[in-house]
C-alpha atoms as a PDB file:
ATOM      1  CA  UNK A   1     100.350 125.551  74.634  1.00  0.00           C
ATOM      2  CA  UNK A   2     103.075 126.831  72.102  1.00  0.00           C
ATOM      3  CA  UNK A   3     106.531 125.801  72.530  1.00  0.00           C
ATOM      4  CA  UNK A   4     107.677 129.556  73.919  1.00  0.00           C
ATOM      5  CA  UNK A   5     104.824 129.204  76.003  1.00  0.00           C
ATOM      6  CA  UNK A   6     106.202 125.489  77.761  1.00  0.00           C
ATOM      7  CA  UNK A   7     109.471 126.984  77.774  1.00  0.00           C
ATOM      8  CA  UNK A   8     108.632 130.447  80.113  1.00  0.00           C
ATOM      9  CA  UNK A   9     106.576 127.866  82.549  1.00  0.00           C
ATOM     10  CA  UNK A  10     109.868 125.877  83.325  1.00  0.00           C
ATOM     11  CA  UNK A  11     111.701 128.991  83.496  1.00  0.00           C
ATOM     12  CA  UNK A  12     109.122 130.241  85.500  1.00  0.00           C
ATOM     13  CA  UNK A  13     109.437 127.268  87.681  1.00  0.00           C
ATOM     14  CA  UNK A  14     113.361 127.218  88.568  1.00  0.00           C
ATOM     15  CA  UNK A  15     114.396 127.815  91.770  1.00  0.00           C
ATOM     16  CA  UNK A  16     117.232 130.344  91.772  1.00  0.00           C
ATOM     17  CA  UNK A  17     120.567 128.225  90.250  1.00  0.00           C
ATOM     18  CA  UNK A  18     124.058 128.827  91.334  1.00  0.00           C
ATOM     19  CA  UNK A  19     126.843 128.463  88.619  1.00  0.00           C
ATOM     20  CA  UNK A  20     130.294 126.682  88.860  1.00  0.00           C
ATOM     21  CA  UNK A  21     131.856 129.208  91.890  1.00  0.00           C
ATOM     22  CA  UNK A  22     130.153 126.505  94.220  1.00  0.00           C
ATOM     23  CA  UNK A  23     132.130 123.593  92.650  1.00  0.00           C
ATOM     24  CA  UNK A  24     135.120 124.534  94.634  1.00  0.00           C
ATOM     25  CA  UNK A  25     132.715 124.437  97.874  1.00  0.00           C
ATOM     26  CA  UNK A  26     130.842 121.572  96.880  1.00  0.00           C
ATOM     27  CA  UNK A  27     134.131 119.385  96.386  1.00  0.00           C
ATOM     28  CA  UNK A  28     135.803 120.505  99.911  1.00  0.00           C
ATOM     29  CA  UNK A  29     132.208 118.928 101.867  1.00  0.00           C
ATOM     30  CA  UNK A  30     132.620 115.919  99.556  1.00  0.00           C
ATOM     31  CA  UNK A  31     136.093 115.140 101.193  1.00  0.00           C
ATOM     32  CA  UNK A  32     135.001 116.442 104.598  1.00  0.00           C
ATOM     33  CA  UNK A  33     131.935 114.022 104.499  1.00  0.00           C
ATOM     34  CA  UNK A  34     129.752 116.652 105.005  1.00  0.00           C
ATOM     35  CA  UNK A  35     128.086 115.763 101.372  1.00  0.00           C
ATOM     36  CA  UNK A  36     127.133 112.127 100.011  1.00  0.00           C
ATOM     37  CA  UNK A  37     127.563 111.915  96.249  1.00  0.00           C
ATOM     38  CA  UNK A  38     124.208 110.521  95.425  1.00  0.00           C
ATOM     39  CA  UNK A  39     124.712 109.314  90.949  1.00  0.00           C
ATOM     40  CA  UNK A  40     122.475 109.276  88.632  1.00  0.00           C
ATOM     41  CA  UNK A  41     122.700 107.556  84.690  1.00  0.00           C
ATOM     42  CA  UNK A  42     124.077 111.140  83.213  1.00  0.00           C
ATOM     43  CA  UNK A  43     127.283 110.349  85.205  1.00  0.00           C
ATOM     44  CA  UNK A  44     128.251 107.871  82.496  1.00  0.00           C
ATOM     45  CA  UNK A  45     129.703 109.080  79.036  1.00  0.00           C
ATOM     46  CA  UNK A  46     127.898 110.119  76.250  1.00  0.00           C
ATOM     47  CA  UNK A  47     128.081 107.087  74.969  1.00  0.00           C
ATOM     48  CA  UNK A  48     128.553 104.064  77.487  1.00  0.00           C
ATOM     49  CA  UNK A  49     129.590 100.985  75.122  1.00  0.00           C
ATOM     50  CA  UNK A  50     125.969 100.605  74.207  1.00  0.00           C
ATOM     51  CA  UNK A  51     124.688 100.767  78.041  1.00  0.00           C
ATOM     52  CA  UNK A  52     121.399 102.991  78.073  1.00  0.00           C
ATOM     53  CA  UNK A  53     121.734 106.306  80.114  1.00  0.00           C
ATOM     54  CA  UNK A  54     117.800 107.106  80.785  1.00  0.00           C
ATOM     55  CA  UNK A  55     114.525 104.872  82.131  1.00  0.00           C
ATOM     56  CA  UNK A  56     113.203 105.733  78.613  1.00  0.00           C
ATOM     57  CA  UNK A  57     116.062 104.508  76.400  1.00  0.00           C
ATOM     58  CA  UNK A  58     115.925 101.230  78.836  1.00  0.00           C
ATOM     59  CA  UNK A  59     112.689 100.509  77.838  1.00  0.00           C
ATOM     60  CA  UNK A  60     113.009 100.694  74.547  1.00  0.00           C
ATOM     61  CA  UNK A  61     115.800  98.478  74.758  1.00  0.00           C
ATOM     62  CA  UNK A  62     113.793  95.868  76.460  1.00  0.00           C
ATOM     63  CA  UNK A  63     111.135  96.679  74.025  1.00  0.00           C
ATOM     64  CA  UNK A  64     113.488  95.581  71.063  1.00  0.00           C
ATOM     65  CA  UNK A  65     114.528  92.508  73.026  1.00  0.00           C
ATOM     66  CA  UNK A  66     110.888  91.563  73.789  1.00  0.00           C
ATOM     67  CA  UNK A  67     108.051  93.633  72.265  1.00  0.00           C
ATOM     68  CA  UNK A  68     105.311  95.352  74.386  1.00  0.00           C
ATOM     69  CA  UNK A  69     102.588  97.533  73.121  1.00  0.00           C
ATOM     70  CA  UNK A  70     102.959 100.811  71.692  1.00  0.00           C
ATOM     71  CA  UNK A  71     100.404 102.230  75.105  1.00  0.00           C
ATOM     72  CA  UNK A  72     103.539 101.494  77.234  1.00  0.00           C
ATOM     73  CA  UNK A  73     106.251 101.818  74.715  1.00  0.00           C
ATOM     74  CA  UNK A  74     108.938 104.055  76.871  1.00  0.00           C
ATOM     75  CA  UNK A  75     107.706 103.388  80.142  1.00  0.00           C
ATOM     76  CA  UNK A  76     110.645 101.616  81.711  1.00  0.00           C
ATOM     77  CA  UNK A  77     108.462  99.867  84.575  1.00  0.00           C
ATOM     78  CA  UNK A  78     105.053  98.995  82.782  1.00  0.00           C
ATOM     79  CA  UNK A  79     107.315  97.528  79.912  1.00  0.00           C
ATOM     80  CA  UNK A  80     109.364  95.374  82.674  1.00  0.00           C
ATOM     81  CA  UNK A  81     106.541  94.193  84.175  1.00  0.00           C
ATOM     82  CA  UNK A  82     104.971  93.467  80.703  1.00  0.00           C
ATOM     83  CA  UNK A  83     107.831  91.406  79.940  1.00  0.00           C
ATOM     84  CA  UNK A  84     107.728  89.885  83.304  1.00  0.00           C
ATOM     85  CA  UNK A  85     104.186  88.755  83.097  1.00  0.00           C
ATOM     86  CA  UNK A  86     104.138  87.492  79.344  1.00  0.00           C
ATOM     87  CA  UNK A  87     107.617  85.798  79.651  1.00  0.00           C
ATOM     88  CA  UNK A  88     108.338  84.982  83.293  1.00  0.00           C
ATOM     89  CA  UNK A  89     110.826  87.025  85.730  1.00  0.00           C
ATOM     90  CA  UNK A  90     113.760  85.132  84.176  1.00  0.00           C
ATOM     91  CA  UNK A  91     113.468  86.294  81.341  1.00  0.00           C
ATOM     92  CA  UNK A  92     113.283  89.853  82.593  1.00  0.00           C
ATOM     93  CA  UNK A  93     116.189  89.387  84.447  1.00  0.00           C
ATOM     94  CA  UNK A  94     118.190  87.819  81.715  1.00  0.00           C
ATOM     95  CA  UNK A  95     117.030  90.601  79.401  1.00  0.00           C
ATOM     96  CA  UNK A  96     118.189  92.958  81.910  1.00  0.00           C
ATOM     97  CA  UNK A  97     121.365  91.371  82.672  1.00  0.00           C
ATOM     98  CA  UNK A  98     121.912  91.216  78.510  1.00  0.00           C
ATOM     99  CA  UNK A  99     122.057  95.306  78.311  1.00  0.00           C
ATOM    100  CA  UNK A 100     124.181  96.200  81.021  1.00  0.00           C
ATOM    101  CA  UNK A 101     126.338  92.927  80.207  1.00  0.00           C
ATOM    102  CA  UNK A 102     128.822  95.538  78.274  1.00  0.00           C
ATOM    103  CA  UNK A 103     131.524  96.967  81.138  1.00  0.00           C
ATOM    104  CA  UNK A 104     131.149 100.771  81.315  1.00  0.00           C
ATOM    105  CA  UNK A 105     134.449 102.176  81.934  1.00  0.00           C
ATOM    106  CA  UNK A 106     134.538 104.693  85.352  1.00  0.00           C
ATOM    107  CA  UNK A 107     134.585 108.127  84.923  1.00  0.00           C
ATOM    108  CA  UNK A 108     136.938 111.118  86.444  1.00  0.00           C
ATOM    109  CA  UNK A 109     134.025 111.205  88.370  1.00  0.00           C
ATOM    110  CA  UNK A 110     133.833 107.377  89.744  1.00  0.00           C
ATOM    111  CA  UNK A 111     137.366 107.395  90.053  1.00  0.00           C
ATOM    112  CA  UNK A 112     137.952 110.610  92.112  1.00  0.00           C
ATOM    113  CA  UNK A 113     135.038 109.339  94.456  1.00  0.00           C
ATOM    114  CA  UNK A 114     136.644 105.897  94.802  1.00  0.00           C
ATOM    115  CA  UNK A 115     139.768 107.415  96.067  1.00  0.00           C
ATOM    116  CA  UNK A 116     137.768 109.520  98.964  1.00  0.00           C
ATOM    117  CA  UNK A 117     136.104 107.520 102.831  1.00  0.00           C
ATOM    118  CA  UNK A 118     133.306 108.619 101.804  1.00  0.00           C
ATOM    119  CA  UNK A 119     130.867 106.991 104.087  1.00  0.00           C
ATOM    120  CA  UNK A 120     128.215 106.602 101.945  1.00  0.00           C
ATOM    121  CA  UNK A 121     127.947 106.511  97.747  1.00  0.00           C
ATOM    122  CA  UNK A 122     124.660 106.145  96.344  1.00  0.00           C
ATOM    123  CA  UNK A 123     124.400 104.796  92.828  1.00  0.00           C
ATOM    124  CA  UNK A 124     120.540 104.527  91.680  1.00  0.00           C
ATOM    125  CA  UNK A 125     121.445 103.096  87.652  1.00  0.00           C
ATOM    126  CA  UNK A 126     122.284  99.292  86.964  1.00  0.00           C
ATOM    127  CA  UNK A 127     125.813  99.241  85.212  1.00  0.00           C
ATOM    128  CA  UNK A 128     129.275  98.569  87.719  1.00  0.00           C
ATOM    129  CA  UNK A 129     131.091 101.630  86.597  1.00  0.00           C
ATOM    130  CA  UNK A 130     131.072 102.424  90.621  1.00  0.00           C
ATOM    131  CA  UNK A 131     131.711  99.438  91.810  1.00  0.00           C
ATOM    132  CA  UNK A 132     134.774  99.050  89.401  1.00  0.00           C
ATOM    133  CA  UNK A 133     135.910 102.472  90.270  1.00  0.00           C
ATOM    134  CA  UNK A 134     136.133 100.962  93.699  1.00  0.00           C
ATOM    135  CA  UNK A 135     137.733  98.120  92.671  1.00  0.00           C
ATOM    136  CA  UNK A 136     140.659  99.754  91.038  1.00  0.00           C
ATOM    137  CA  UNK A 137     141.679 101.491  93.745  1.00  0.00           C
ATOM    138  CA  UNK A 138     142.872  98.054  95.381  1.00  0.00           C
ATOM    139  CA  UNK A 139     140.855  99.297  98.522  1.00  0.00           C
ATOM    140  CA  UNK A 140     139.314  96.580 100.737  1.00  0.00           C
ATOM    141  CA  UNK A 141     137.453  98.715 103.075  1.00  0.00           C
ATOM    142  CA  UNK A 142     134.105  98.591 101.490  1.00  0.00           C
ATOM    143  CA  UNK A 143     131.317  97.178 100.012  1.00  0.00           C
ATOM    144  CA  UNK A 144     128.370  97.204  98.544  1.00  0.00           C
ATOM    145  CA  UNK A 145     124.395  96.697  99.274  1.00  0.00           C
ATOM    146  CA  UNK A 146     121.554  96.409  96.891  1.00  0.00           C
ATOM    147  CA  UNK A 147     117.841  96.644  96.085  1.00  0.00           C
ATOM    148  CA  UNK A 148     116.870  92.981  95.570  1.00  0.00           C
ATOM    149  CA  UNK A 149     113.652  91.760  94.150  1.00  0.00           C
ATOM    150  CA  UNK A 150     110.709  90.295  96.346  1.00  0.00           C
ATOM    151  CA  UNK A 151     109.201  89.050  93.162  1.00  0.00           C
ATOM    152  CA  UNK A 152     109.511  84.393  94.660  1.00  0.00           C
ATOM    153  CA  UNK A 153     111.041  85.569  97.746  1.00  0.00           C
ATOM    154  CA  UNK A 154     110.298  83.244 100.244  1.00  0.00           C
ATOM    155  CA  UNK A 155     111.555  85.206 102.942  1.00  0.00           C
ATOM    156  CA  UNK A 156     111.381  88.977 104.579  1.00  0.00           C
ATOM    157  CA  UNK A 157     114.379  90.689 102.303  1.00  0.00           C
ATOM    158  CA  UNK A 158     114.677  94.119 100.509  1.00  0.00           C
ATOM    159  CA  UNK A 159     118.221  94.331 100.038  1.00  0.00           C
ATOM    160  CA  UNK A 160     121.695  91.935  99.919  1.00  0.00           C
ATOM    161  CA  UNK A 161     125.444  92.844 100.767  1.00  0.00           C
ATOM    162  CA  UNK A 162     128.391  92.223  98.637  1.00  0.00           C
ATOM    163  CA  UNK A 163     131.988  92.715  99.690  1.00  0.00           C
ATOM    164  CA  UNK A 164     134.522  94.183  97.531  1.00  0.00           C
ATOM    165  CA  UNK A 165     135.526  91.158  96.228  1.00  0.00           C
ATOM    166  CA  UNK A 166     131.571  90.674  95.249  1.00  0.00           C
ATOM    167  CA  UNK A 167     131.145  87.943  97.568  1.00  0.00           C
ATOM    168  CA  UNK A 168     127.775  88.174  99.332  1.00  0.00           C
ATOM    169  CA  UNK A 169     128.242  88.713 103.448  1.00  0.00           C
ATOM    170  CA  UNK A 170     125.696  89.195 106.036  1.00  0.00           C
ATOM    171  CA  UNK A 171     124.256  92.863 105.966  1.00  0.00           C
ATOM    172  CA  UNK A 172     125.533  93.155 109.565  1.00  0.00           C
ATOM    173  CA  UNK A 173     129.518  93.104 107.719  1.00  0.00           C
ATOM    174  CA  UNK A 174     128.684  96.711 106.460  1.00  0.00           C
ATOM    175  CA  UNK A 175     128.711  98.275 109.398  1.00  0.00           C
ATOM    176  CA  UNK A 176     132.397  98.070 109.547  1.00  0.00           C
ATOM    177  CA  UNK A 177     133.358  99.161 106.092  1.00  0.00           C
ATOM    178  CA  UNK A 178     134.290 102.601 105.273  1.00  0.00           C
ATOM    179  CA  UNK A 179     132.780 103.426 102.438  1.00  0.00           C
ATOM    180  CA  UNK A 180     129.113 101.458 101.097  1.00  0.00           C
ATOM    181  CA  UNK A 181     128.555 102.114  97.821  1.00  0.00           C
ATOM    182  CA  UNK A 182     124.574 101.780  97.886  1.00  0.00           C
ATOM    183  CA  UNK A 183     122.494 100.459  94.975  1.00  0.00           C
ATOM    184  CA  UNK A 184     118.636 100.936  95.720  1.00  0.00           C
ATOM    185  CA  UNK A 185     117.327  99.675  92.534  1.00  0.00           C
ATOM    186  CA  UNK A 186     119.725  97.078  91.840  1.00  0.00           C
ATOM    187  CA  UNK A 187     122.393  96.213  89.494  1.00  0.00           C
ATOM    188  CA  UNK A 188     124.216  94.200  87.097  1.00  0.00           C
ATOM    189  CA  UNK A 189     127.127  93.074  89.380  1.00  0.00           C
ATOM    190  CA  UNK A 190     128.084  91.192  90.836  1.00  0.00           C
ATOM    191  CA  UNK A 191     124.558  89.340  90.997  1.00  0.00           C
ATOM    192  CA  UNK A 192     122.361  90.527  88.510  1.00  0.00           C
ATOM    193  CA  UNK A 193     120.008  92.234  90.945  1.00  0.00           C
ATOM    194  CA  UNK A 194     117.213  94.432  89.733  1.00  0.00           C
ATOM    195  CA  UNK A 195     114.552  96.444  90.540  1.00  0.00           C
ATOM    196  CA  UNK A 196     112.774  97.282  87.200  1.00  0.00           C
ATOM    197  CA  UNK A 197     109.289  96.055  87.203  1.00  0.00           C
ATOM    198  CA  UNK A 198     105.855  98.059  88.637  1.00  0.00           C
ATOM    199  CA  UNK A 199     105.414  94.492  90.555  1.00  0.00           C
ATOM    200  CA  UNK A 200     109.049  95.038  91.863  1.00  0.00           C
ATOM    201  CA  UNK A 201     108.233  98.576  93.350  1.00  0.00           C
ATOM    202  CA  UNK A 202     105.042  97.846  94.636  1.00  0.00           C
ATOM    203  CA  UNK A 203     105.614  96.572  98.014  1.00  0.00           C
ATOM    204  CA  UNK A 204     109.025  98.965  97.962  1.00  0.00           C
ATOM    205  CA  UNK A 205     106.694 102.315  97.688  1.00  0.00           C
ATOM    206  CA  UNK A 206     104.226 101.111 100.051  1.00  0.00           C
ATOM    207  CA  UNK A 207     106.555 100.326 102.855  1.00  0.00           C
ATOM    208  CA  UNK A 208     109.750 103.196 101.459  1.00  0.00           C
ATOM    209  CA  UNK A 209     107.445 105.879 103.335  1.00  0.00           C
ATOM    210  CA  UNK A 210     108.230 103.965 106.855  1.00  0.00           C
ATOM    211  CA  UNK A 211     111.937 103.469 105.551  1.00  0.00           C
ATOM    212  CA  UNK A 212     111.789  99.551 105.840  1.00  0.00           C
ATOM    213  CA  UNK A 213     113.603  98.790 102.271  1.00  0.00           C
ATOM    214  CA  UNK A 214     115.974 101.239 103.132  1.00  0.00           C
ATOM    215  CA  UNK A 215     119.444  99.324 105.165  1.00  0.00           C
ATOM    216  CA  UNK A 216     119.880 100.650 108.480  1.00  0.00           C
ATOM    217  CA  UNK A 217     123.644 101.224 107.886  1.00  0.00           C
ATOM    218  CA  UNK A 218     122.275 103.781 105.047  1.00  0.00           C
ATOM    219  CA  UNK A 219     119.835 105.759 107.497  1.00  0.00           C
ATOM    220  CA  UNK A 220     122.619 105.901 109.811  1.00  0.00           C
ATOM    221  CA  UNK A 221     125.138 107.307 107.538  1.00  0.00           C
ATOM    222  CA  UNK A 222     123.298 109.762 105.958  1.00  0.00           C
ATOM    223  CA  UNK A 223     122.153 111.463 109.725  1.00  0.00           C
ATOM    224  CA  UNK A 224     123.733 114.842 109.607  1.00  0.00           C
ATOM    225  CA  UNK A 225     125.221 115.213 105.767  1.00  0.00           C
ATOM    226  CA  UNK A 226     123.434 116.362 103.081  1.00  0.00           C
ATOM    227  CA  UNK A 227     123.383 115.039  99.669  1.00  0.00           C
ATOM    228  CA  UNK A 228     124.987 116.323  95.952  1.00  0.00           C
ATOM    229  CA  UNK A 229     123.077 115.148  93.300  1.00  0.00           C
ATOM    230  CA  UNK A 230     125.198 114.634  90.359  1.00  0.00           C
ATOM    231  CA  UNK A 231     123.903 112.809  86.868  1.00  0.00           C
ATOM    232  CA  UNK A 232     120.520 112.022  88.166  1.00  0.00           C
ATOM    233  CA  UNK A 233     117.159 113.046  86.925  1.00  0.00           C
ATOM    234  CA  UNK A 234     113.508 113.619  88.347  1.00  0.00           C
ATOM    235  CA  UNK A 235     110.968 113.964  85.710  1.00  0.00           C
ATOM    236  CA  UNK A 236     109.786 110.415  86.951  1.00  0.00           C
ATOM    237  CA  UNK A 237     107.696 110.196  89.897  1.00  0.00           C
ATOM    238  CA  UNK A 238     109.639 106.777  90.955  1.00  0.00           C
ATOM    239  CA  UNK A 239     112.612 108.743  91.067  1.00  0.00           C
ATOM    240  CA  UNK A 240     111.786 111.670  92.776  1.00  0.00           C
ATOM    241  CA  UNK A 241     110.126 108.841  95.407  1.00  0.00           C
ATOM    242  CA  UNK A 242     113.254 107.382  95.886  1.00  0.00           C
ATOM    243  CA  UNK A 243     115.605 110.694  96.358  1.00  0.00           C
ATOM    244  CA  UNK A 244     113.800 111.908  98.794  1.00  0.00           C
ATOM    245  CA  UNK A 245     113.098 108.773 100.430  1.00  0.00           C
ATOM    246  CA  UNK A 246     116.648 108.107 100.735  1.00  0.00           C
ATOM    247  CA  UNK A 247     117.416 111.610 101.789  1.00  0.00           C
ATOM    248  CA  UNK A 248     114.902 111.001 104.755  1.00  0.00           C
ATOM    249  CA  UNK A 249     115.919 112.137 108.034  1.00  0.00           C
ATOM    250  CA  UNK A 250     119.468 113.608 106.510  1.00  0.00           C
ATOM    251  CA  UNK A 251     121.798 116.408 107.153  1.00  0.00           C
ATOM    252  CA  UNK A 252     121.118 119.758 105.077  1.00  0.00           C
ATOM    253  CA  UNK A 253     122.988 121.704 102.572  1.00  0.00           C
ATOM    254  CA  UNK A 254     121.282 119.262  99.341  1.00  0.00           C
ATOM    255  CA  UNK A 255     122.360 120.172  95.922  1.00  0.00           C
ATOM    256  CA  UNK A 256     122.232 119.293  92.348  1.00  0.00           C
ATOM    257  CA  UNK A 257     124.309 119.580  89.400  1.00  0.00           C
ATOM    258  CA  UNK A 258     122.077 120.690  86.530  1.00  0.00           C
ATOM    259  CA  UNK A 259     121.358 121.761  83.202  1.00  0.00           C
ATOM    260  CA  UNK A 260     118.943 125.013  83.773  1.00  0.00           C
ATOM    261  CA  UNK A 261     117.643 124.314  80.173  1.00  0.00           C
ATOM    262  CA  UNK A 262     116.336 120.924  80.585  1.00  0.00           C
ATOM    263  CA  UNK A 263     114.673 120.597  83.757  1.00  0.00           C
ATOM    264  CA  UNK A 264     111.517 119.762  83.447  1.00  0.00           C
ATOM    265  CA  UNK A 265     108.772 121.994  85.571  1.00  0.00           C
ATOM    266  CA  UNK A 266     108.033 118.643  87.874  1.00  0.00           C
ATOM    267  CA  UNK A 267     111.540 118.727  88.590  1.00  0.00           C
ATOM    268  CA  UNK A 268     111.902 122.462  89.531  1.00  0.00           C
ATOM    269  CA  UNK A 269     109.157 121.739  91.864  1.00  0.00           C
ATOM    270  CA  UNK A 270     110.790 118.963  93.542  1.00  0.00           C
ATOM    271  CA  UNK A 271     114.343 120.590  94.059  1.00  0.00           C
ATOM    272  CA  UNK A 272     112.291 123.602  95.408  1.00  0.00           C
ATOM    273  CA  UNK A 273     110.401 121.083  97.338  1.00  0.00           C
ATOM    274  CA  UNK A 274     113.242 119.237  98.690  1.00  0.00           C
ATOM    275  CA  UNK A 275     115.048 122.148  99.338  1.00  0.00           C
ATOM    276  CA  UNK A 276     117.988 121.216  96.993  1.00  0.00           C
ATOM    277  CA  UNK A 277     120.161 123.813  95.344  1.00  0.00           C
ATOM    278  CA  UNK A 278     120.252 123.761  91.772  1.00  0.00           C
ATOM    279  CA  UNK A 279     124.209 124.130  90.655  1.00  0.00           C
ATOM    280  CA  UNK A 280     124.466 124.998  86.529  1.00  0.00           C
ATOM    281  CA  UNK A 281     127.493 122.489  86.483  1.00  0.00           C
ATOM    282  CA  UNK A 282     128.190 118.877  84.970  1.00  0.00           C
ATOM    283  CA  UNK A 283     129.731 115.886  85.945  1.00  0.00           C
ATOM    284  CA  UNK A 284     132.890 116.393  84.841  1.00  0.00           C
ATOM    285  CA  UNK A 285     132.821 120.178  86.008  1.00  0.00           C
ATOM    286  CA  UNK A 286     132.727 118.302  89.834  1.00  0.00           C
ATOM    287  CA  UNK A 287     135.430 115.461  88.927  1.00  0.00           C
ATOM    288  CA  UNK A 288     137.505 118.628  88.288  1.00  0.00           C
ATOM    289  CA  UNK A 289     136.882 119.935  90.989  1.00  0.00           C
ATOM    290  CA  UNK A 290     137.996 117.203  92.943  1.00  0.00           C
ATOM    291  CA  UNK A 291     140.840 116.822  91.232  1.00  0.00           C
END
């Protein structure tokens, strides 16, 4: 197939995309609640110090920490769980903990999310640019849960609760905060939590479809409110698993914030599928918005 030829099939493929006269829209259910911000790696800048913004780039930069075969080279989860199985989990997890080490400064974005009660904030990459977002604000009315590994566990747990002050709490805490800012595969703070490897989302995707590594305060917030899709990608089957796992049982009125000329046709599909409105707008185009 010649390049012209891949290029009319994902144009072929998109569902019918809205431009930036829904931002206004968009950014009025955001403070109403009506929408949960639901982030992505293509929130961060073009450049976060070092921090990589795609599964693809993160495997390569485990791949130049620890060196997997060229077969799996750019596969984020086969090289994870190489590394895990050749080197032990620490290692993975210090490897891990070693690339997103760098703070990533917030965003407009983060910071004009921070600043809304928005009941629920779903952040699905590893750095803390959220979290510090939230932090800055000096509010003390939220907190955070996480993905957590089963690889050792020696008891029943998918996911642990930090308060704003990154303490952990019992998950039952969250039900009074405001705001949880909800990290499903992980991240680098407060407690170097990740969710990387194939082992890692093994038992996760075999038990996601009956919602058990999903927290109940999650399920209950999202009941009623649709989702906006900002920064995130789903050209990955993982990915796709997880946003419309987490978007289970939801509100209506899902949309996405995309570039037209560089979705993929699997992704068309899936917003189609999903029933997700595709929005021609950026990141910053929404933190505007909200401003």
């Amino acid at each position: 197939m010649s390049a012209s030829q891949a290029a009319t099939d994902t144009i072929d493929a998109l569902p019918p995309v809205a431009g930036p006269e829904r931002l206004p829209g968009l950014a009025a259910d955001l403070r109403a609640g009506r929408l949960l911000p639901y982030l992505g790696p293509d929130v961060l800048p073009d450049d976060p110090a070092g921090v990589p913004r795609t599964p693809e780039a993160l495997a390569l930069a485990l791949h130049a920490r620890a060196a997997v075969s060229a077969r799996i080279r750019g596969n984020l989860w086969a090289t994870a769980q190489s590394i895990e199985g050749r080197k032990h989990r620490k290692t993975l997890t210090a490897l891990m903990a070693e690339i997103f080490r760098p703070p990533v400064a917030p965003t407009a974005l983060h910071r004009a999310l921070a600043v809304l009660p928005l009941p629920l904030i779903v952040d699905t990459w590893y750095d803390g640019a959220m979290r510090r977002a939230l932090v800055d604000t000096g509010r003390t009315d939220w907190g955070e849960i996480q993905g957590v590994t089963r690889a050792h566990a020696t008891r029943d747990i998918w996911w642990r609760a930090y308060a704003a002050d990154g303490a952990e709490v019992d998950p039952a805490v969250a039900d009074g905060w405001t705001t949880i800012l909800y990290k499903p595969h992980g991240g680098v703070v407060p407690a170097e939590n990740f969710l990387v490897s194939d082992s890692d989302y093994v038992e996760v995707l075999t038990e996601i479809d009956i919602q058990t590594p999903i927290p109940a305060p999650v399920q209950e917030r999202r009941a009623g409110r649709g989702f906006l899709f900002a920064g995130a990608r789903f050209h990955d089957q993982t990915l796709r698993i997880f946003a419309r796992q987490i978007s289970k049982r939801s509100g209506d009125g899902h949309a996405a914030l995309v570039d037209p000329a560089g979705l993929t046709r699997n992704e068309s599909r899936f917003l189609e599928s999903a029933a997700i409105a595709p929005v021609a707008a950026a990141p910053a185009d929404l933190a505007a918005a909200l401003g």
